[in-house]
PDB file of N, CA and C in Angstrom:
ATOM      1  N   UNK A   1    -189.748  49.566 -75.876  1.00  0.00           N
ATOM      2  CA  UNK A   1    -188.624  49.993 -75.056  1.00  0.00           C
ATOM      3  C   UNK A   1    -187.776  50.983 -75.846  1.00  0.00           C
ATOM      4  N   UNK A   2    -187.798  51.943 -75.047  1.00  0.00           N
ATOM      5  CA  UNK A   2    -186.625  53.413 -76.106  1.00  0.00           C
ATOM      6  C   UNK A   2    -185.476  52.966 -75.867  1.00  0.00           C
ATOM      7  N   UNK A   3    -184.763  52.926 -76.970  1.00  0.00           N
ATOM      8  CA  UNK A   3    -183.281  53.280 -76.858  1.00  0.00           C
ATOM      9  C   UNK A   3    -182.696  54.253 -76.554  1.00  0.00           C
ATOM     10  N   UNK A   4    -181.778  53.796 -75.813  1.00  0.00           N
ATOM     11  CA  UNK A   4    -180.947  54.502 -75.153  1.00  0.00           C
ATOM     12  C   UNK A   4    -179.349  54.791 -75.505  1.00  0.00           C
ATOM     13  N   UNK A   5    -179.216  55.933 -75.741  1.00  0.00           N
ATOM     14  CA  UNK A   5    -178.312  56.467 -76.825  1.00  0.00           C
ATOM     15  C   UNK A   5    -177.065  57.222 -75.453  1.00  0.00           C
ATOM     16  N   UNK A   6    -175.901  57.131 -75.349  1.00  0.00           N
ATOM     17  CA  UNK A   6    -174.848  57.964 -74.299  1.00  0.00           C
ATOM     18  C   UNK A   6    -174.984  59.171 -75.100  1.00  0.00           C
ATOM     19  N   UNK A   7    -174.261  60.244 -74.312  1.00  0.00           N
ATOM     20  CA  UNK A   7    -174.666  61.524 -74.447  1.00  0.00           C
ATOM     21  C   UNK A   7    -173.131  61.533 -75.578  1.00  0.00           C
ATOM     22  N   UNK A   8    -172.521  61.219 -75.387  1.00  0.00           N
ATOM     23  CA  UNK A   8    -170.916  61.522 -76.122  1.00  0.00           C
ATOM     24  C   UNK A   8    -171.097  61.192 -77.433  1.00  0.00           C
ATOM     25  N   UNK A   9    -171.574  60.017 -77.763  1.00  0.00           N
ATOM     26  CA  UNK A   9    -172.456  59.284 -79.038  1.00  0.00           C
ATOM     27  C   UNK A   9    -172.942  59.773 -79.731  1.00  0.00           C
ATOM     28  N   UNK A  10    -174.403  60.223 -79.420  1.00  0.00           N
ATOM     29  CA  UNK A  10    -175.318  61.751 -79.916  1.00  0.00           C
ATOM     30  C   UNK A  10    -174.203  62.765 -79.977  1.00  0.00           C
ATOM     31  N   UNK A  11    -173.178  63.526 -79.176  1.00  0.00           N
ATOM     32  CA  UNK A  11    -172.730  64.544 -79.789  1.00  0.00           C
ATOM     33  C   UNK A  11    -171.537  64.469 -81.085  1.00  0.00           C
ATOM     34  N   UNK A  12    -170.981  63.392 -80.653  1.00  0.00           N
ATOM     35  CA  UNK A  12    -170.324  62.834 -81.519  1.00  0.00           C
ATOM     36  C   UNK A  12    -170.858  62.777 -83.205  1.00  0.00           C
ATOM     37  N   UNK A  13    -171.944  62.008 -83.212  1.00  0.00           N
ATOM     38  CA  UNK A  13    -172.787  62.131 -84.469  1.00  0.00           C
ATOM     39  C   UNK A  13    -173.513  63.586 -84.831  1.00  0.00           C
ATOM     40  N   UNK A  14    -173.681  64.399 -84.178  1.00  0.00           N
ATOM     41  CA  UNK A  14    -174.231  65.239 -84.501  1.00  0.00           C
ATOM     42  C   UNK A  14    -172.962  66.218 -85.035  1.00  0.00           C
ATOM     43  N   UNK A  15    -172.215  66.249 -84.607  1.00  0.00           N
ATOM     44  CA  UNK A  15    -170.844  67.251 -84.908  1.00  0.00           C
ATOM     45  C   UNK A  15    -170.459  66.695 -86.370  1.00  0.00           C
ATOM     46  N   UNK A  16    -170.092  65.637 -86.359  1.00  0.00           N
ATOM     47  CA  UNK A  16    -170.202  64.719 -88.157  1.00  0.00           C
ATOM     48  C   UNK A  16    -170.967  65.149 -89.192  1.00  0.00           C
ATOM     49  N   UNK A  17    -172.547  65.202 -88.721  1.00  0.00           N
ATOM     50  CA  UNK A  17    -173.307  65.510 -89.513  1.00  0.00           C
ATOM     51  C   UNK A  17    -173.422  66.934 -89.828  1.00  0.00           C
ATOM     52  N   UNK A  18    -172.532  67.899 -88.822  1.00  0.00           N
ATOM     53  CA  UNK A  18    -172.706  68.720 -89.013  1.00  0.00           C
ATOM     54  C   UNK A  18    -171.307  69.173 -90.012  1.00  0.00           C
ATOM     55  N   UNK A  19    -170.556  68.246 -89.707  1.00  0.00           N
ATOM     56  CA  UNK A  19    -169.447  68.941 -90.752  1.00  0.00           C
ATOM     57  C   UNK A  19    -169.599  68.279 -92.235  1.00  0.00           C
ATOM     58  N   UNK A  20    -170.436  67.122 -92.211  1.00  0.00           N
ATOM     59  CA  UNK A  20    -170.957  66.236 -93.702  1.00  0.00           C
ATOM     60  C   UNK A  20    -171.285  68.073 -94.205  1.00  0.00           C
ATOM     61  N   UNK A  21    -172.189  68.369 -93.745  1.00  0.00           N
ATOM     62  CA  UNK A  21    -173.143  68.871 -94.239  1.00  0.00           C
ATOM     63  C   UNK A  21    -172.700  70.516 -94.585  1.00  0.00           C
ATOM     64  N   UNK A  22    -171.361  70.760 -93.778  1.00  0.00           N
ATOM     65  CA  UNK A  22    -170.726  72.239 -94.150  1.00  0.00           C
ATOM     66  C   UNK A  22    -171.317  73.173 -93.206  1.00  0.00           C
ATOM     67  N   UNK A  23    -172.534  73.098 -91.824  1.00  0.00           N
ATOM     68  CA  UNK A  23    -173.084  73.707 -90.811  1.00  0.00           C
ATOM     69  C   UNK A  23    -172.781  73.798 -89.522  1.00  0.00           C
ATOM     70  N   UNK A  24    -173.681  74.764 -88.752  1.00  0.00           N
ATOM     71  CA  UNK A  24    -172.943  74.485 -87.428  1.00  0.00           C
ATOM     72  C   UNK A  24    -173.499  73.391 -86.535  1.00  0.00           C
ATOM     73  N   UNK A  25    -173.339  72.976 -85.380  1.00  0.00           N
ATOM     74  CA  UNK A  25    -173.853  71.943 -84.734  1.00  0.00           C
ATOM     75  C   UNK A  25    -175.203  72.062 -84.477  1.00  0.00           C
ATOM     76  N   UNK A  26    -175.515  73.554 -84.073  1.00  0.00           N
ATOM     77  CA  UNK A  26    -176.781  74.047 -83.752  1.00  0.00           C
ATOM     78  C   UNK A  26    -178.142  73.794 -85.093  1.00  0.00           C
ATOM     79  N   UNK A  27    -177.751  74.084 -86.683  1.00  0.00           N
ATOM     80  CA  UNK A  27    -178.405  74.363 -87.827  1.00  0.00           C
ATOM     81  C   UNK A  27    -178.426  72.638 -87.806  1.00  0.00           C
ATOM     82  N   UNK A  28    -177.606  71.702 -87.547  1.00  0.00           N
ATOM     83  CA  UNK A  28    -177.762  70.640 -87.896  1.00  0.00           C
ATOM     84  C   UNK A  28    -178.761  69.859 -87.088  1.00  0.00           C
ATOM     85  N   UNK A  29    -178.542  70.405 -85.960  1.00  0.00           N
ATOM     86  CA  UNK A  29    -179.588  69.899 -84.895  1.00  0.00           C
ATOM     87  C   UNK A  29    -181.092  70.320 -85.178  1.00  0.00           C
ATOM     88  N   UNK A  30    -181.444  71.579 -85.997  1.00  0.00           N
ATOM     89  CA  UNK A  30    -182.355  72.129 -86.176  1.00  0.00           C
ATOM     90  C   UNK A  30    -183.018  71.328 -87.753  1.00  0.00           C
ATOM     91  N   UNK A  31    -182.524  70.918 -88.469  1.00  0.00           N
ATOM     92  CA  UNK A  31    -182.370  70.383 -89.935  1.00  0.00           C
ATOM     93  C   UNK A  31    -183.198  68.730 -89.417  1.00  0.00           C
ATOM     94  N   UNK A  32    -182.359  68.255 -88.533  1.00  0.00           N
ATOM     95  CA  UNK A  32    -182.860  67.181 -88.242  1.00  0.00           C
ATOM     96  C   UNK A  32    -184.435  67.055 -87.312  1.00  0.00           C
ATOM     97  N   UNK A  33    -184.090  68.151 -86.339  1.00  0.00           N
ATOM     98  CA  UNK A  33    -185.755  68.131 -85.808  1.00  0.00           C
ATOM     99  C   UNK A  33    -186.517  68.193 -86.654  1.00  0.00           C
ATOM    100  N   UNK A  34    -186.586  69.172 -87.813  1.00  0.00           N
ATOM    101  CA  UNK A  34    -187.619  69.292 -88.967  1.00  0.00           C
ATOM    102  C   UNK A  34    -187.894  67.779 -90.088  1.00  0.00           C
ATOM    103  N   UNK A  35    -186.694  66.933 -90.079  1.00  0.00           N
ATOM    104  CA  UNK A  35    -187.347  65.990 -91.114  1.00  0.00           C
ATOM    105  C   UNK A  35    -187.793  65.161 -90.196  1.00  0.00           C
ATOM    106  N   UNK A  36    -187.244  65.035 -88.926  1.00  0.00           N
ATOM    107  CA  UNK A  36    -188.217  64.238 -87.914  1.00  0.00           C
ATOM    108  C   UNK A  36    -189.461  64.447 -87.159  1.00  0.00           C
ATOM    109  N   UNK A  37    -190.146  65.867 -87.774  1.00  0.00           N
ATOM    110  CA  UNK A  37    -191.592  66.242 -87.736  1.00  0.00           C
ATOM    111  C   UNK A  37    -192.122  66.283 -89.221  1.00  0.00           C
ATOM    112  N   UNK A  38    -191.655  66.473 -90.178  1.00  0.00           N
ATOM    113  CA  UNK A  38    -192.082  66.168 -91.302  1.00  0.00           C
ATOM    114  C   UNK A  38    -192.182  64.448 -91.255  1.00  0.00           C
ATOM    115  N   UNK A  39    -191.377  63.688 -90.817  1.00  0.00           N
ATOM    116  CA  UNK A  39    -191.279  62.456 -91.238  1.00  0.00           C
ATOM    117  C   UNK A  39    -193.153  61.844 -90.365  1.00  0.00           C
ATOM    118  N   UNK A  40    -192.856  62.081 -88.905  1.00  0.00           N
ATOM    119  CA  UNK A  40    -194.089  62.046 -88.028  1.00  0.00           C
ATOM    120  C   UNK A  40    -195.202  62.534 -88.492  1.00  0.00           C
ATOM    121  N   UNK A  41    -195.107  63.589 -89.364  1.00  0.00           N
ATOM    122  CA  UNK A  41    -196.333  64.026 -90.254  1.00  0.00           C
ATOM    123  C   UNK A  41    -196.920  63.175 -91.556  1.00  0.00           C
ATOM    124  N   UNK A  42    -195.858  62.749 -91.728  1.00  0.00           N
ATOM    125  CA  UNK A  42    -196.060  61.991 -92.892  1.00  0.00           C
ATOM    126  C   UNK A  42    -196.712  61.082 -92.120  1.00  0.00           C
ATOM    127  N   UNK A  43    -195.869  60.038 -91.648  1.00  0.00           N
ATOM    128  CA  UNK A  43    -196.811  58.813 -90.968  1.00  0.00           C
ATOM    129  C   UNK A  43    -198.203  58.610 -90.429  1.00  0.00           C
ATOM    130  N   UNK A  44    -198.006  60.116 -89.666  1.00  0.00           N
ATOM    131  CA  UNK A  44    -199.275  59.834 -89.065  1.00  0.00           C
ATOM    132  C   UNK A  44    -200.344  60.375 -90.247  1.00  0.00           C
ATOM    133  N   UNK A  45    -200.132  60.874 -91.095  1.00  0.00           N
ATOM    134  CA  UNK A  45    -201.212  61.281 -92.406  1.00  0.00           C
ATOM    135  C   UNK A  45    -201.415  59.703 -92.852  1.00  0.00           C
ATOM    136  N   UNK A  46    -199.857  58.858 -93.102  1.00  0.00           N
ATOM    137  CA  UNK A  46    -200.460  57.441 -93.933  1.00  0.00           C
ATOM    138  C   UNK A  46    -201.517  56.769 -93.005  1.00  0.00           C
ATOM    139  N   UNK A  47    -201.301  56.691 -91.696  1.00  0.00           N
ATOM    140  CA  UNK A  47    -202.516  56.178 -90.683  1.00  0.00           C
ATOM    141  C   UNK A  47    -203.371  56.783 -90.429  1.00  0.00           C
ATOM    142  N   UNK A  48    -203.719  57.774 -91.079  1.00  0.00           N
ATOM    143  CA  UNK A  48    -205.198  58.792 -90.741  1.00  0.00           C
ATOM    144  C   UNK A  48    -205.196  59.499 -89.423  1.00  0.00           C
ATOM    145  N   UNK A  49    -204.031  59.535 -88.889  1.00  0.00           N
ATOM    146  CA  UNK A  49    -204.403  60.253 -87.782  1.00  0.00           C
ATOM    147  C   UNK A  49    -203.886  61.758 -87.655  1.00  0.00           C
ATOM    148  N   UNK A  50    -203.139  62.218 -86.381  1.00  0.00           N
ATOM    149  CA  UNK A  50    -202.345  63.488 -86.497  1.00  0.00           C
ATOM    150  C   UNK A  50    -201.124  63.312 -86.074  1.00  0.00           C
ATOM    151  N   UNK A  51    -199.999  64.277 -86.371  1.00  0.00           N
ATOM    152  CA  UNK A  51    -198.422  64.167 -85.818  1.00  0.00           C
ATOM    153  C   UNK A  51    -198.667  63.964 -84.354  1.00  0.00           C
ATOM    154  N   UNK A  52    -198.149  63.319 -83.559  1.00  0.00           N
ATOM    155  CA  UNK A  52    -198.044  63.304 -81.912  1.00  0.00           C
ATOM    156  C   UNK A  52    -198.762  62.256 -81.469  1.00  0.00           C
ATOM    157  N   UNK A  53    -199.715  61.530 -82.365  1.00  0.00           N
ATOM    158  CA  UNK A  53    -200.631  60.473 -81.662  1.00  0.00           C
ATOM    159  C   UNK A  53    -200.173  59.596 -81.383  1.00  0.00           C
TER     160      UNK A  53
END
């Protein structure tokens, strides 16, 4: 079952992370898609398979 996250929540955290980090909302949003396809890459390499499976 996915969690389910409110939209105010997500922007809320993302604006944070974006000022942790000294960026704009957009670069932060972009920062995070990438370690969360690197991360999916990783995994799916430890299970032998491919990102997306």
């Amino acid at each position: 079952m996915p969690i389910q996250i409110d939209d105010a929540l997500t922007e809320a955290v993302v604006r944070e992370l974006a000022r942790r980090r000294g960026v704009t909302t957009i670069e932060a949003i972009k920062q995070a898609a990438e370690k969360m396809l690197v991360d999916d890459a990783r995994a799916a390499q430890a299970k032998g398979g491919q990102a997306g499976d």
